[in-house]
N, C-alpha and C. Protein backbone atom coordinates (compact mmCIF):
# COMPACT_ATOMS: atom_id res chain seq x y z
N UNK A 1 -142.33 -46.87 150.33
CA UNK A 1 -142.19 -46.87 151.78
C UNK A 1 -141.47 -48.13 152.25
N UNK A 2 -141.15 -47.97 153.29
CA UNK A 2 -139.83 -49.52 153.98
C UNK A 2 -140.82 -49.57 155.22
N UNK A 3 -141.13 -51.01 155.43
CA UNK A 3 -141.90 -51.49 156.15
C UNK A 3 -140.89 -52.25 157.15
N UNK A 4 -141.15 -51.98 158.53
CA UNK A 4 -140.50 -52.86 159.47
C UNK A 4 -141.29 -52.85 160.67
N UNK A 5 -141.13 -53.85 161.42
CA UNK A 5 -141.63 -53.44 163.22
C UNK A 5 -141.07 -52.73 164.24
N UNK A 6 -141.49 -52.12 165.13
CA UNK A 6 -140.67 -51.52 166.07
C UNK A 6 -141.92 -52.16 167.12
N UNK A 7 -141.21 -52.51 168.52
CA UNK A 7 -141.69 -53.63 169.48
C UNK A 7 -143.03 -54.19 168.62
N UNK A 8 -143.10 -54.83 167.93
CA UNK A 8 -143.92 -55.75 167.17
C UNK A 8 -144.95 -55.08 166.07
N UNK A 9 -144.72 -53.66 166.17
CA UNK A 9 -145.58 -52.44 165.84
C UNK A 9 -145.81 -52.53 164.32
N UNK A 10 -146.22 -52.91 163.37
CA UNK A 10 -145.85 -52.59 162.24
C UNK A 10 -145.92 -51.21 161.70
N UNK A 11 -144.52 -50.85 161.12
CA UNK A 11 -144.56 -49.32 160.70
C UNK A 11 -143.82 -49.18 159.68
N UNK A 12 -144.22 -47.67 158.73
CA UNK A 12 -143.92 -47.62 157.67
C UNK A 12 -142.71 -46.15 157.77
N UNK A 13 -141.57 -46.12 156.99
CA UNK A 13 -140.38 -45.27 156.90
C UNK A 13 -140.21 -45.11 155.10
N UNK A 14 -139.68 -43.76 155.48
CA UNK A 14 -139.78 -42.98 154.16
C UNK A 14 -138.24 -43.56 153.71
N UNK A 15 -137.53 -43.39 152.76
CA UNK A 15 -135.90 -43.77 152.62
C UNK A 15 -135.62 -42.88 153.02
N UNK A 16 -133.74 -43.14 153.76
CA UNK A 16 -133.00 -41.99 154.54
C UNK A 16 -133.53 -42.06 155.21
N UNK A 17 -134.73 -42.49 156.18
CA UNK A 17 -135.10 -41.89 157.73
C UNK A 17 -134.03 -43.06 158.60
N UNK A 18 -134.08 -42.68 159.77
CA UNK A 18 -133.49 -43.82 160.98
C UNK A 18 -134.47 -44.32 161.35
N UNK A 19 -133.83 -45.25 162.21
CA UNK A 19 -135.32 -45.99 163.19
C UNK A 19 -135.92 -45.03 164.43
N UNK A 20 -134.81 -43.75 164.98
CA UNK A 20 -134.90 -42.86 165.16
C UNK A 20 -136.45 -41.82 165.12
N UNK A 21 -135.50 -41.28 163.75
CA UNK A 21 -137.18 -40.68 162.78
C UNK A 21 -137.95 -41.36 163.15
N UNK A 22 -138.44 -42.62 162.75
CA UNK A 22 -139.68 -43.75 162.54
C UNK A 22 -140.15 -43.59 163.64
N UNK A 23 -139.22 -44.03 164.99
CA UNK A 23 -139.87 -43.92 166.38
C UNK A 23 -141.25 -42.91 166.48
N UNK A 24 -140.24 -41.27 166.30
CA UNK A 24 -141.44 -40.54 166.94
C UNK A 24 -142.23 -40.05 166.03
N UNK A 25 -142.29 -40.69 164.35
CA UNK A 25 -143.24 -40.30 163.94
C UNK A 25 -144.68 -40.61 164.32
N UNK A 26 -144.23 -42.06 164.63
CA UNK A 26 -144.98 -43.01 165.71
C UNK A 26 -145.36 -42.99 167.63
N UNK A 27 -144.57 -41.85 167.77
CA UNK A 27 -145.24 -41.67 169.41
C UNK A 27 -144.57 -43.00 170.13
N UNK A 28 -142.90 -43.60 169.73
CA UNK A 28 -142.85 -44.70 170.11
C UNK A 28 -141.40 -43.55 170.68
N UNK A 29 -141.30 -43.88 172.29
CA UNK A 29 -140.21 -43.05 173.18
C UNK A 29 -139.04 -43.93 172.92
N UNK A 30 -137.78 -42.84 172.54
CA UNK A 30 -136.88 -43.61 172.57
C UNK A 30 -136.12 -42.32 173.37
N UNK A 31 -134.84 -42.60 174.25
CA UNK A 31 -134.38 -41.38 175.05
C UNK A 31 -133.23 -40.63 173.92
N UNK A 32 -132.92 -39.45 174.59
CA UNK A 32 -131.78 -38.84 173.51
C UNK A 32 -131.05 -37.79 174.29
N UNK A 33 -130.07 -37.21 174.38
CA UNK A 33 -129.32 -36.63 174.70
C UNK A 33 -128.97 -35.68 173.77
N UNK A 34 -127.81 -35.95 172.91
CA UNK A 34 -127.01 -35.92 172.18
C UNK A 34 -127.91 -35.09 170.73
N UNK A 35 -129.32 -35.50 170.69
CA UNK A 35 -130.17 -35.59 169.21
C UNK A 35 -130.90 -34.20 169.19
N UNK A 36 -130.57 -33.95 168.05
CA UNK A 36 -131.26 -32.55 167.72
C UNK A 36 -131.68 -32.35 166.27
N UNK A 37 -133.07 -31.91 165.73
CA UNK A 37 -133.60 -32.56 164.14
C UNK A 37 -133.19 -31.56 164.04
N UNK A 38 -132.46 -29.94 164.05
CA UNK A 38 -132.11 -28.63 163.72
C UNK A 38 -130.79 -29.26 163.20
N UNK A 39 -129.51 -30.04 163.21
CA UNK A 39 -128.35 -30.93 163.22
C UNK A 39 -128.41 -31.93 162.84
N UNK A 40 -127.28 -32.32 162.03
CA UNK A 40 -127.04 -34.07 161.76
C UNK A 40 -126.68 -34.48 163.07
N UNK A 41 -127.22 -36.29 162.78
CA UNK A 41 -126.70 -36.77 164.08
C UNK A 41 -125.76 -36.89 164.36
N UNK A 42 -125.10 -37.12 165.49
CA UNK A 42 -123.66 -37.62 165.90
C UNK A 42 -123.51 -39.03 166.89
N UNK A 43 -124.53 -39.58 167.41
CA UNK A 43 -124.14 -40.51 167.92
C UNK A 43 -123.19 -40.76 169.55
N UNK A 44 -123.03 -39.15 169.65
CA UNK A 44 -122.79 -39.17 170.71
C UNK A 44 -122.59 -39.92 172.19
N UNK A 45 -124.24 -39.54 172.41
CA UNK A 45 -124.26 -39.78 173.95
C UNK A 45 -124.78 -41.25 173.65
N UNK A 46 -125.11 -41.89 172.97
CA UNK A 46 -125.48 -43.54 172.86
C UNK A 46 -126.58 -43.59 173.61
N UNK A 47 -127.40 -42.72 173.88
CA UNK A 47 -128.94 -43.15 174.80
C UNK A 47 -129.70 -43.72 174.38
N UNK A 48 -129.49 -43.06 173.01
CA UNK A 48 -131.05 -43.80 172.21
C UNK A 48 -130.66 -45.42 171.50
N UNK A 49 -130.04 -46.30 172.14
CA UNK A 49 -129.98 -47.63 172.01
C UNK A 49 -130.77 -48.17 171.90
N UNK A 50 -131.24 -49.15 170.24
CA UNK A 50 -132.25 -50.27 170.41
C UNK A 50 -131.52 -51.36 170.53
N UNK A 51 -132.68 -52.47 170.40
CA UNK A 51 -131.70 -53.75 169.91
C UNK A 51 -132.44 -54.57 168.40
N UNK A 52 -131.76 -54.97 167.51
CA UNK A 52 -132.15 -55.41 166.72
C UNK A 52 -132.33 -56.66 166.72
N UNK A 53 -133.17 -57.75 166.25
CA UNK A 53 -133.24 -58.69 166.49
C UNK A 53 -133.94 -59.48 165.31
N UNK A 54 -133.16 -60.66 164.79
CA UNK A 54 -133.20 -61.44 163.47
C UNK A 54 -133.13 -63.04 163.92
N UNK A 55 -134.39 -63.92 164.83
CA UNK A 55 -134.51 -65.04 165.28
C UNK A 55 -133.77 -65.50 166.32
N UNK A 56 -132.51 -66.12 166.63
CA UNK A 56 -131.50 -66.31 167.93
C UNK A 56 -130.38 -64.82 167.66
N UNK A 57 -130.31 -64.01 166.45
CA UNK A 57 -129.62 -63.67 166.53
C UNK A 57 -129.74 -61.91 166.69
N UNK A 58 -129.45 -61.38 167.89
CA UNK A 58 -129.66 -59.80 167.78
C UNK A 58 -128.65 -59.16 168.20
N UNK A 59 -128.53 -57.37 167.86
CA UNK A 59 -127.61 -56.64 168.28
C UNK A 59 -128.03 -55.67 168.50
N UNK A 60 -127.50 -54.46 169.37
CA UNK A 60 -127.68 -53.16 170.03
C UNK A 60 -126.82 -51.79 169.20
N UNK A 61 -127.89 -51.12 168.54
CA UNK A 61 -127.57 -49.90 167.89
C UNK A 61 -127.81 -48.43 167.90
N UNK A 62 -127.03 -47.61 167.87
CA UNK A 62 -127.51 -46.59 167.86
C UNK A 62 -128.51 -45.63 166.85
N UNK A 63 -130.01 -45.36 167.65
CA UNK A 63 -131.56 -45.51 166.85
C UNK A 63 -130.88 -44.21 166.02
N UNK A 64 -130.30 -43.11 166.77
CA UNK A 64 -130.21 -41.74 165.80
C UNK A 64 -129.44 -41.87 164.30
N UNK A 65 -129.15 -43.18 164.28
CA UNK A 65 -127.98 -43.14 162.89
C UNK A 65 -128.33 -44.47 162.51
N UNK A 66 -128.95 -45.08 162.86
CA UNK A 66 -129.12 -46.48 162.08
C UNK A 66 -130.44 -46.15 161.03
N UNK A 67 -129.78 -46.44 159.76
CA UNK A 67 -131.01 -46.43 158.35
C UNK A 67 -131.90 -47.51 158.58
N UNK A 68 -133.34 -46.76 158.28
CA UNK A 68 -134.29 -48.20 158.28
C UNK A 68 -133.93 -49.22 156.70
N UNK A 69 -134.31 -50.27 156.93
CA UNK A 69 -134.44 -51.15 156.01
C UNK A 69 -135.82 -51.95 156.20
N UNK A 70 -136.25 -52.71 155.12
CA UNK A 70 -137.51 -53.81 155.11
C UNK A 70 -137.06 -54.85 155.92
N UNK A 71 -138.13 -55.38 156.84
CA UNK A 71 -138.17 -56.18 157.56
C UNK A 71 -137.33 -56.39 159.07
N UNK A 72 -136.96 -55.22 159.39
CA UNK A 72 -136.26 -54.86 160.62
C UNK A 72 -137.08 -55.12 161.76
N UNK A 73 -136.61 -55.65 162.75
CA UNK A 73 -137.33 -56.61 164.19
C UNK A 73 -136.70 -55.53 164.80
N UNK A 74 -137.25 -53.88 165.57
CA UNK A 74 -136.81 -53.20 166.62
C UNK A 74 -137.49 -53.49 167.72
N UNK A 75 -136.61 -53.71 168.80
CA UNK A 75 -137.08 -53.48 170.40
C UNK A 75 -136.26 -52.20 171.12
N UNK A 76 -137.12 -51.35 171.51
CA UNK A 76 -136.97 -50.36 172.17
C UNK A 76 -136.35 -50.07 173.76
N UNK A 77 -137.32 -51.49 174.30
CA UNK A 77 -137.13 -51.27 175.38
C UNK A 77 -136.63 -52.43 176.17
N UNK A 78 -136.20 -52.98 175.35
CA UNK A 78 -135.68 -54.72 175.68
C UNK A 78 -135.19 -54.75 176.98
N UNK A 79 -134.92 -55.91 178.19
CA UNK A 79 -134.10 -56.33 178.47
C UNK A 79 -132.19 -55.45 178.29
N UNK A 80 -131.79 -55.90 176.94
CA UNK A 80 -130.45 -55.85 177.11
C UNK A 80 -130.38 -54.53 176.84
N UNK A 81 -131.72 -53.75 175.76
CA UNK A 81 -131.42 -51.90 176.12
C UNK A 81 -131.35 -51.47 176.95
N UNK A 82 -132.10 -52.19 177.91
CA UNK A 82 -132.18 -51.19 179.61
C UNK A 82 -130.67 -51.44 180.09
N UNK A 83 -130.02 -52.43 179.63
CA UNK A 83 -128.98 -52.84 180.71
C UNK A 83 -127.36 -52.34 180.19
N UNK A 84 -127.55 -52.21 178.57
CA UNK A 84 -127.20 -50.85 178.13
C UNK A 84 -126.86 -49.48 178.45
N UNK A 85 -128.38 -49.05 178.69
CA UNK A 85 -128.75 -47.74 178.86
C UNK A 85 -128.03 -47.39 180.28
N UNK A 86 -128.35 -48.25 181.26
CA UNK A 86 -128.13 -47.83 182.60
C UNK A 86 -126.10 -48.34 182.65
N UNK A 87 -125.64 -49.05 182.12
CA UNK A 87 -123.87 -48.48 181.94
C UNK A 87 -123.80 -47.71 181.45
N UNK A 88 -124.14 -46.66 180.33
CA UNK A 88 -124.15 -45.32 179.62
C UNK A 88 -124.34 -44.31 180.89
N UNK A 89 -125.55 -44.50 181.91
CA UNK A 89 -126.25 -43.63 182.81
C UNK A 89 -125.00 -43.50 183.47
N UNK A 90 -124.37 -44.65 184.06
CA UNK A 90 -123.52 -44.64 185.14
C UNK A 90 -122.15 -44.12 185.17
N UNK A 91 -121.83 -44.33 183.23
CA UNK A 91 -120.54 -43.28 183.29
C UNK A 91 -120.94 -41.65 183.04
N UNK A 92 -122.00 -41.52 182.45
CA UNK A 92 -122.91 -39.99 182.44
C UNK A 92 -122.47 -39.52 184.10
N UNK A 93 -123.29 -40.48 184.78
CA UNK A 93 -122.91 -40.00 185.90
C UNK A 93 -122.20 -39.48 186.50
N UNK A 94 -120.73 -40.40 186.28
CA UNK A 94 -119.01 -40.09 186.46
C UNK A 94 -118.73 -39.14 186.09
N UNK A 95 -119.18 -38.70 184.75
CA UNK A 95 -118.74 -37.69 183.83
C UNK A 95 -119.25 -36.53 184.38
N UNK A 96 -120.60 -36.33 184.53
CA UNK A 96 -121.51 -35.13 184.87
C UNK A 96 -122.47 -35.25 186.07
N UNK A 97 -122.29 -35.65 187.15
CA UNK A 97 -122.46 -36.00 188.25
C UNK A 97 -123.46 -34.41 188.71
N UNK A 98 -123.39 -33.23 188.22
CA UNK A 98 -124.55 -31.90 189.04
C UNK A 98 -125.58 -32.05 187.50
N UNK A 99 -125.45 -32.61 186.53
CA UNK A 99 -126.64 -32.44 186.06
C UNK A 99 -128.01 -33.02 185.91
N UNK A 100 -129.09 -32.21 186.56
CA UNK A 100 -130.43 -32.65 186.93
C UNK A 100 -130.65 -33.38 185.98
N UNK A 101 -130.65 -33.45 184.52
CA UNK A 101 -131.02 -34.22 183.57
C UNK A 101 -130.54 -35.32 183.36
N UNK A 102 -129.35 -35.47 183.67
CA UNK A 102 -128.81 -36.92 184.06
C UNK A 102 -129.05 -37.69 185.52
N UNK A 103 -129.20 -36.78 186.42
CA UNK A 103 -129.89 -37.67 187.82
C UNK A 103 -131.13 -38.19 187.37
N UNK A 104 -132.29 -37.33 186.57
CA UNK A 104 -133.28 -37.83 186.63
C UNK A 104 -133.12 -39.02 185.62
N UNK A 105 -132.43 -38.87 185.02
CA UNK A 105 -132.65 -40.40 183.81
C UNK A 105 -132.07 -41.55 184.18
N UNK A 106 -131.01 -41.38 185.01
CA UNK A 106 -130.32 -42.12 186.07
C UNK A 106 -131.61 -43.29 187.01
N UNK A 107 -132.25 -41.83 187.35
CA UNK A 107 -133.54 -42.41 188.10
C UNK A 107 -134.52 -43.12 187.74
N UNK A 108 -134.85 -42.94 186.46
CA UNK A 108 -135.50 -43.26 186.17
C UNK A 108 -135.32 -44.71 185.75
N UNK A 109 -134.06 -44.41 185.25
CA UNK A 109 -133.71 -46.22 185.05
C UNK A 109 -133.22 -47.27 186.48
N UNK A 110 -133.14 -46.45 187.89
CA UNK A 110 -132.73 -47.46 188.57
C UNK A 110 -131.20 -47.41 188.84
N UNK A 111 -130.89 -46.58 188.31
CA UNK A 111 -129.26 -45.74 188.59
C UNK A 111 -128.80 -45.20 189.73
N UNK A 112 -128.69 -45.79 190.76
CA UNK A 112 -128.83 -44.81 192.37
C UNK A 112 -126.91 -44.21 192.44
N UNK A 113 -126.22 -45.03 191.70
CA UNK A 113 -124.64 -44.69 192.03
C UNK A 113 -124.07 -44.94 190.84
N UNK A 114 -122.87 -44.61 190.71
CA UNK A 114 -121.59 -45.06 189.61
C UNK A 114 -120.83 -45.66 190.04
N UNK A 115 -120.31 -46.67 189.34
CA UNK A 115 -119.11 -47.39 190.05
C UNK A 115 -117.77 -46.89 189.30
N UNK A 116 -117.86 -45.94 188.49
CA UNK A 116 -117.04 -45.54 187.88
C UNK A 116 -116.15 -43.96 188.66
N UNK A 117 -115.19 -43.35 188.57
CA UNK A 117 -114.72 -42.34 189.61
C UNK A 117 -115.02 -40.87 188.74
N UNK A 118 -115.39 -40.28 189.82
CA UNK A 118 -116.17 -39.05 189.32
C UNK A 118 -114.90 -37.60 189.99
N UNK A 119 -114.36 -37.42 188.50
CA UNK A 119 -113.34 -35.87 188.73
C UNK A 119 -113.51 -34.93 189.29
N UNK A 120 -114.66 -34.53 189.13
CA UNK A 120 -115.35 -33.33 188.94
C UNK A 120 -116.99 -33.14 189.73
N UNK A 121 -116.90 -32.51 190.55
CA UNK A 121 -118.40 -33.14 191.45
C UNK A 121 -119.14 -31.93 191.09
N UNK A 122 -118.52 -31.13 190.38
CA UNK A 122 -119.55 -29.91 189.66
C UNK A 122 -120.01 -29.73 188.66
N UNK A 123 -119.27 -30.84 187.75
CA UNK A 123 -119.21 -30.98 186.28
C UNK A 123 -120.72 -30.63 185.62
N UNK A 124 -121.80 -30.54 184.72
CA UNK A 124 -123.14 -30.45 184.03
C UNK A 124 -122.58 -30.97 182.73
N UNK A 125 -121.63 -30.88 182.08
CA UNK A 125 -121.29 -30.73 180.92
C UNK A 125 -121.24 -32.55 180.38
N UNK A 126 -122.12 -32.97 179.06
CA UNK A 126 -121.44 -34.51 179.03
C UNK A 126 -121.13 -34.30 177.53
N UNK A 127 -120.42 -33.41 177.12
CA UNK A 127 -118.80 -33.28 176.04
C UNK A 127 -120.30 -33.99 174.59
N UNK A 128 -121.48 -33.61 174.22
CA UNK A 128 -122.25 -34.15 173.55
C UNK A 128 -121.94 -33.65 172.34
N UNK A 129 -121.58 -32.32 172.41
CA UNK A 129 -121.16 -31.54 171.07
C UNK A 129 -122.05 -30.98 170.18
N UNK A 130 -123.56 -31.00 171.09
CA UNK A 130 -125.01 -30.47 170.29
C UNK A 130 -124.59 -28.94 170.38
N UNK A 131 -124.41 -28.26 171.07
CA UNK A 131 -123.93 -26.69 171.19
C UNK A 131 -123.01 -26.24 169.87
N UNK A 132 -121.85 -27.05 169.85
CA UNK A 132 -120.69 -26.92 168.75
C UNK A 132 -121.39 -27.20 167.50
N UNK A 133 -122.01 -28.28 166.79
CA UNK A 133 -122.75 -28.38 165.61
C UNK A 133 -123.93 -27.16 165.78
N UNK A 134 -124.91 -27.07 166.41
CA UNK A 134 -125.87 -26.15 166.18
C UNK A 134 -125.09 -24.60 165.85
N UNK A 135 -123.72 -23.91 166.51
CA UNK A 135 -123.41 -23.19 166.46
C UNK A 135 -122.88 -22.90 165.13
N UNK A 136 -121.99 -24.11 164.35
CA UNK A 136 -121.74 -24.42 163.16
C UNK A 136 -122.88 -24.44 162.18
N UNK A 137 -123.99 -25.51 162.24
CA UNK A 137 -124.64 -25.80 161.09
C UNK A 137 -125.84 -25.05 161.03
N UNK A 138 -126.35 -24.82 162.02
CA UNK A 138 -127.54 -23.63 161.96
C UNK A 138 -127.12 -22.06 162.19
N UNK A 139 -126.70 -21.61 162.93
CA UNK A 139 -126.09 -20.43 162.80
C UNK A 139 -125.15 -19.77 162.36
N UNK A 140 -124.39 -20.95 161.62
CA UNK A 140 -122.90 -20.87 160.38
C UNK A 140 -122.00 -20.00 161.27
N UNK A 141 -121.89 -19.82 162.19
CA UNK A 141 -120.45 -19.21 162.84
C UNK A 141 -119.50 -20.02 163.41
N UNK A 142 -119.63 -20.72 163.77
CA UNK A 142 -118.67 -22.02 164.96
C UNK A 142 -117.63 -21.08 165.91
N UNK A 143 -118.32 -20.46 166.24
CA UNK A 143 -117.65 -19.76 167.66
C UNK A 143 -117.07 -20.41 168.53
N UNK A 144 -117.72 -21.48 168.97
CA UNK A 144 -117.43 -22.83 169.85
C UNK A 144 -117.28 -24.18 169.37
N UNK A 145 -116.17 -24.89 170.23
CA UNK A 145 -115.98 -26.29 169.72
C UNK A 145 -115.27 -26.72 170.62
N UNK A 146 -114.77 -28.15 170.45
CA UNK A 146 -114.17 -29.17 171.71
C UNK A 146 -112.90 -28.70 171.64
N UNK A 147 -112.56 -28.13 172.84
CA UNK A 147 -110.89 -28.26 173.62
C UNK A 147 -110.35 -28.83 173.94
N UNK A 148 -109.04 -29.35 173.36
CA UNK A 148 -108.01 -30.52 174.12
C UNK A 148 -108.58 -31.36 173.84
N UNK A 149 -108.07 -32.41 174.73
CA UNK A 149 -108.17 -33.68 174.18
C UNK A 149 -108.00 -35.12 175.54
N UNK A 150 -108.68 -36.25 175.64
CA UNK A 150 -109.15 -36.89 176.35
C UNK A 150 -110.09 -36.63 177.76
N UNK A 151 -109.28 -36.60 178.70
CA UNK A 151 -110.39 -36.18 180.20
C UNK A 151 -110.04 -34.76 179.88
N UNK A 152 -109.32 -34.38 179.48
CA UNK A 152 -109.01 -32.94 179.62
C UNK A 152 -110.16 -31.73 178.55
N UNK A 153 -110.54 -32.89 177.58
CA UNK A 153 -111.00 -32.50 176.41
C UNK A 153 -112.90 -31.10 177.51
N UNK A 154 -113.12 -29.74 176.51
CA UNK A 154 -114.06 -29.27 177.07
C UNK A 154 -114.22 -28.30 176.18
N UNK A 155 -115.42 -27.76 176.41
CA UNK A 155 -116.50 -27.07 175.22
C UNK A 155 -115.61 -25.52 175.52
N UNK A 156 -115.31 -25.03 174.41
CA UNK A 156 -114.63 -23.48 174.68
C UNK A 156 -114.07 -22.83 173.55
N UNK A 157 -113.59 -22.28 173.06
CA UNK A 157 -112.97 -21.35 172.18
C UNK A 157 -111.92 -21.69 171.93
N UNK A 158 -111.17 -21.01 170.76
CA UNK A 158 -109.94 -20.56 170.75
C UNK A 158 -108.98 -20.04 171.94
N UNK A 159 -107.97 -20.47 172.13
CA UNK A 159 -107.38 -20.10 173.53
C UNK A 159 -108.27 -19.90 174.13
N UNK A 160 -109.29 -19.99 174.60
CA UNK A 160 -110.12 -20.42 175.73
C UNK A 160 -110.70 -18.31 175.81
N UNK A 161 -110.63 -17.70 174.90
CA UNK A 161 -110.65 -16.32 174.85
C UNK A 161 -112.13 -16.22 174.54
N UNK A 162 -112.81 -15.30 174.84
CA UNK A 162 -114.27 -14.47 174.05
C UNK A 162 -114.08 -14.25 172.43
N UNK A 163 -115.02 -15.10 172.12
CA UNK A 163 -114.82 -15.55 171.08
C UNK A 163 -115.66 -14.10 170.17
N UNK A 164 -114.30 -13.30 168.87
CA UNK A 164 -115.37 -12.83 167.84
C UNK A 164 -116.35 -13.06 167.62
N UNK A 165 -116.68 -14.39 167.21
CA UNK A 165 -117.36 -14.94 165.97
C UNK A 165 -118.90 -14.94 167.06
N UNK A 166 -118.84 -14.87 167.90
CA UNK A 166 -120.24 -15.43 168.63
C UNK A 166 -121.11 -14.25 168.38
N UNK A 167 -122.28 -14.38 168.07
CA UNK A 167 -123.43 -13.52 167.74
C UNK A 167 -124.51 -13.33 169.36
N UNK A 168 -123.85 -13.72 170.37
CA UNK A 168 -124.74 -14.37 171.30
C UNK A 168 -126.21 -14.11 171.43
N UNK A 169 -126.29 -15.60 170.60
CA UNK A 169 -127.71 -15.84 169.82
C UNK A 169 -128.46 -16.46 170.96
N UNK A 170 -127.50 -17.25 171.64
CA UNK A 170 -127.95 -18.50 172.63
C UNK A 170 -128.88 -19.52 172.00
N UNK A 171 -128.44 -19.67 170.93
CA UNK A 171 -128.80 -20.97 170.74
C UNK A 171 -128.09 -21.86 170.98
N UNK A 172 -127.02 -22.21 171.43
CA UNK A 172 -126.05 -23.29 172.11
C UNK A 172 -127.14 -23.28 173.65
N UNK A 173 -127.67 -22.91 174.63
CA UNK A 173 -128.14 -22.55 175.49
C UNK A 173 -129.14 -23.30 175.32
N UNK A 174 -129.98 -22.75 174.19
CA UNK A 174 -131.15 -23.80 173.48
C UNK A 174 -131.27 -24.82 174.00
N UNK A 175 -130.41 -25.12 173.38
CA UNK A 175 -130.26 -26.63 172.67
C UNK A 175 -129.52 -27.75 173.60
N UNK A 176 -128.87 -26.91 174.61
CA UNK A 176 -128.03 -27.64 175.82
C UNK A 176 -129.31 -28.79 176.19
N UNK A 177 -128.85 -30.30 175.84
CA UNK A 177 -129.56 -31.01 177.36
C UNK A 177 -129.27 -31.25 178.46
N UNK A 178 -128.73 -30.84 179.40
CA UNK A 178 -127.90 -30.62 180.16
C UNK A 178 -128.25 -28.90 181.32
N UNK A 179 -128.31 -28.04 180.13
CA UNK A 179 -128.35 -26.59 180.74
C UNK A 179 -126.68 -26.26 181.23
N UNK A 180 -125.85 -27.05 180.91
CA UNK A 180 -124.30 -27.05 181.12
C UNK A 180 -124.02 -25.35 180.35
N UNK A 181 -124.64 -25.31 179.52
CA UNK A 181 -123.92 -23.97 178.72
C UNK A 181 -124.70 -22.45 179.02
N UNK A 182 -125.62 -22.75 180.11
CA UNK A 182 -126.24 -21.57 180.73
C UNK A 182 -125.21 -20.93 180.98
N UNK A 183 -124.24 -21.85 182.17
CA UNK A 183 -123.12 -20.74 183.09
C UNK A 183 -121.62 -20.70 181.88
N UNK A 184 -121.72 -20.94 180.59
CA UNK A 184 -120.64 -21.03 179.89
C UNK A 184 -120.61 -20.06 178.72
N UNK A 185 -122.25 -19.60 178.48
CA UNK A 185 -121.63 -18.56 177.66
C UNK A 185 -120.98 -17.27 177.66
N UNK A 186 -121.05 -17.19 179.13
CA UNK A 186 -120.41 -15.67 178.89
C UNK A 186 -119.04 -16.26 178.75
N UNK A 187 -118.67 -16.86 179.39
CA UNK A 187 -116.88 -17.50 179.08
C UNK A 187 -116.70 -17.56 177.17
N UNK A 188 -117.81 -17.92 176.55
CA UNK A 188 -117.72 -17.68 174.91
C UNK A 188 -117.60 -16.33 174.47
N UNK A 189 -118.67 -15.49 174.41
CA UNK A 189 -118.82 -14.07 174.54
C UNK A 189 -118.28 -13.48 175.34
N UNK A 190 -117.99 -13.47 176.43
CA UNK A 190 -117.26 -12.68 177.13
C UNK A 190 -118.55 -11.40 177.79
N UNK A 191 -118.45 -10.94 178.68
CA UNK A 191 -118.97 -10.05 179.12
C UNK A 191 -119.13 -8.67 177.74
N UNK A 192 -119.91 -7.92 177.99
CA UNK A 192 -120.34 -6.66 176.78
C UNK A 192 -119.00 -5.80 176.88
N UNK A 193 -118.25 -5.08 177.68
CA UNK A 193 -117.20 -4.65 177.94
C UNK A 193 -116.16 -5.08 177.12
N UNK A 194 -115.75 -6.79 177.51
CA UNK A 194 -114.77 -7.51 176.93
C UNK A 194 -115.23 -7.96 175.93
N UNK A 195 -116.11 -7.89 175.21
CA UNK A 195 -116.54 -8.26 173.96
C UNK A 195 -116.34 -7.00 172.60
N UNK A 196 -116.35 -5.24 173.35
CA UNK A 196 -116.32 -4.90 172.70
C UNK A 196 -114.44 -4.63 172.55
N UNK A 197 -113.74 -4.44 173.45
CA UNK A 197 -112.63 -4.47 173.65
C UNK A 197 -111.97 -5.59 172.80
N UNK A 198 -111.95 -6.58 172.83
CA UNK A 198 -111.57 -7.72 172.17
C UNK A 198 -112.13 -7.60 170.78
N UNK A 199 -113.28 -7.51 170.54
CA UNK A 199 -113.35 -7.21 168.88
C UNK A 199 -112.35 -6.06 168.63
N UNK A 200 -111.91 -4.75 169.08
CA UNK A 200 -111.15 -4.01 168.87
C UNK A 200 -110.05 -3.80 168.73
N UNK A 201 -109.43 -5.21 169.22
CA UNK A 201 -107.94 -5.12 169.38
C UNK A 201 -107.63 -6.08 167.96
């Protein structure tokens, strides 16, 4: 077992776990977006930020992908995580400005505005890519995946068409934190009509 602290906690990690894992084997909250144990991580949405800390000297990592090691100093909820967390909140914000799950975490941290400029005042979607892997690695079809590329970049198909390959399992739906892909799967699948039409052609 690999022994380290998390906020002064002493705790024990199996090899291969993150500080992640460790957290909630332990009932110790760390936030997540992006994180799903059905999927490898991706690192995504950067919520789950600790900070590490080794005497004058510490740094801020992402908990879903950082390997434990012996003798690791985690703080969860530090100071410089919160101050972290809430620039992450604020371009979330920018980015996805109608989704309830980001107002409330927003809120929760003390997030009342963005100073950053917001495109899209309908947006839900924060481009996390948990839908696209789950669709891939648990349901082995990849019906869906990221479109384009920079601001333009968005969750959709092949030519943006009703996709064959979708089983509409709704597990992308699942797994949404967000709920962004409620109003998006039929744009994947396509309505029953255009689904059977399009497989046909």
């Amino acid at each position: 077992m690999i022994e380290f602290k998390i906020n002064d906690q002493p705790v024990e990690a199996q090899a291969g776990w993150t500080v992640l894992d460790t957290a909630r084997q332990y009932g110790i909250h760390i936030p997540t977006l992006c994180h799903h144990e059905a999927v490898e991580p991706s690192g995504n949405c950067r919520l789950c930020v600790v900070e590490l800390r080794d005497g004058d000297w510490s740094k801020v990592v992402i908990s879903c992908m950082y390997p434990v090691q012996d003798g690791l100093q985690v703080y969860t909820d530090s100071d410089r995580v919160k101050n972290v967390r809430r620039w992450i909140l604020e371009m979330l914000l920018s980015e996805c400005p109608a989704s309830s799950e980001i107002q409330r975490l927003a809120q929760e941290y003390g997030v009342e505005q963005t100073r950053f400029a917001i495109h899209d005042p309908e947006e839900d979607c924060i481009l996390c890519g948990l839908c696209v892997r789950t669709c891939k690695e648990v349901v082995g079809v990849s019906a869906i995946s990221m479109v384009g590329r920079g601001v333009h970049k968005v969750i959709g198909t092949p030519y943006m068409m009703p996709s064959d390959a979708c089983v509409a399992c709704g597990s992308c739906v699942t797994v949404c934190p967000t709920g962004a892909m409620r109003r998006r799967l039929d744009l994947v699948r396509g309505e029953p009509k255009t689904r059977m039409a399009h497989s046909a052609v």
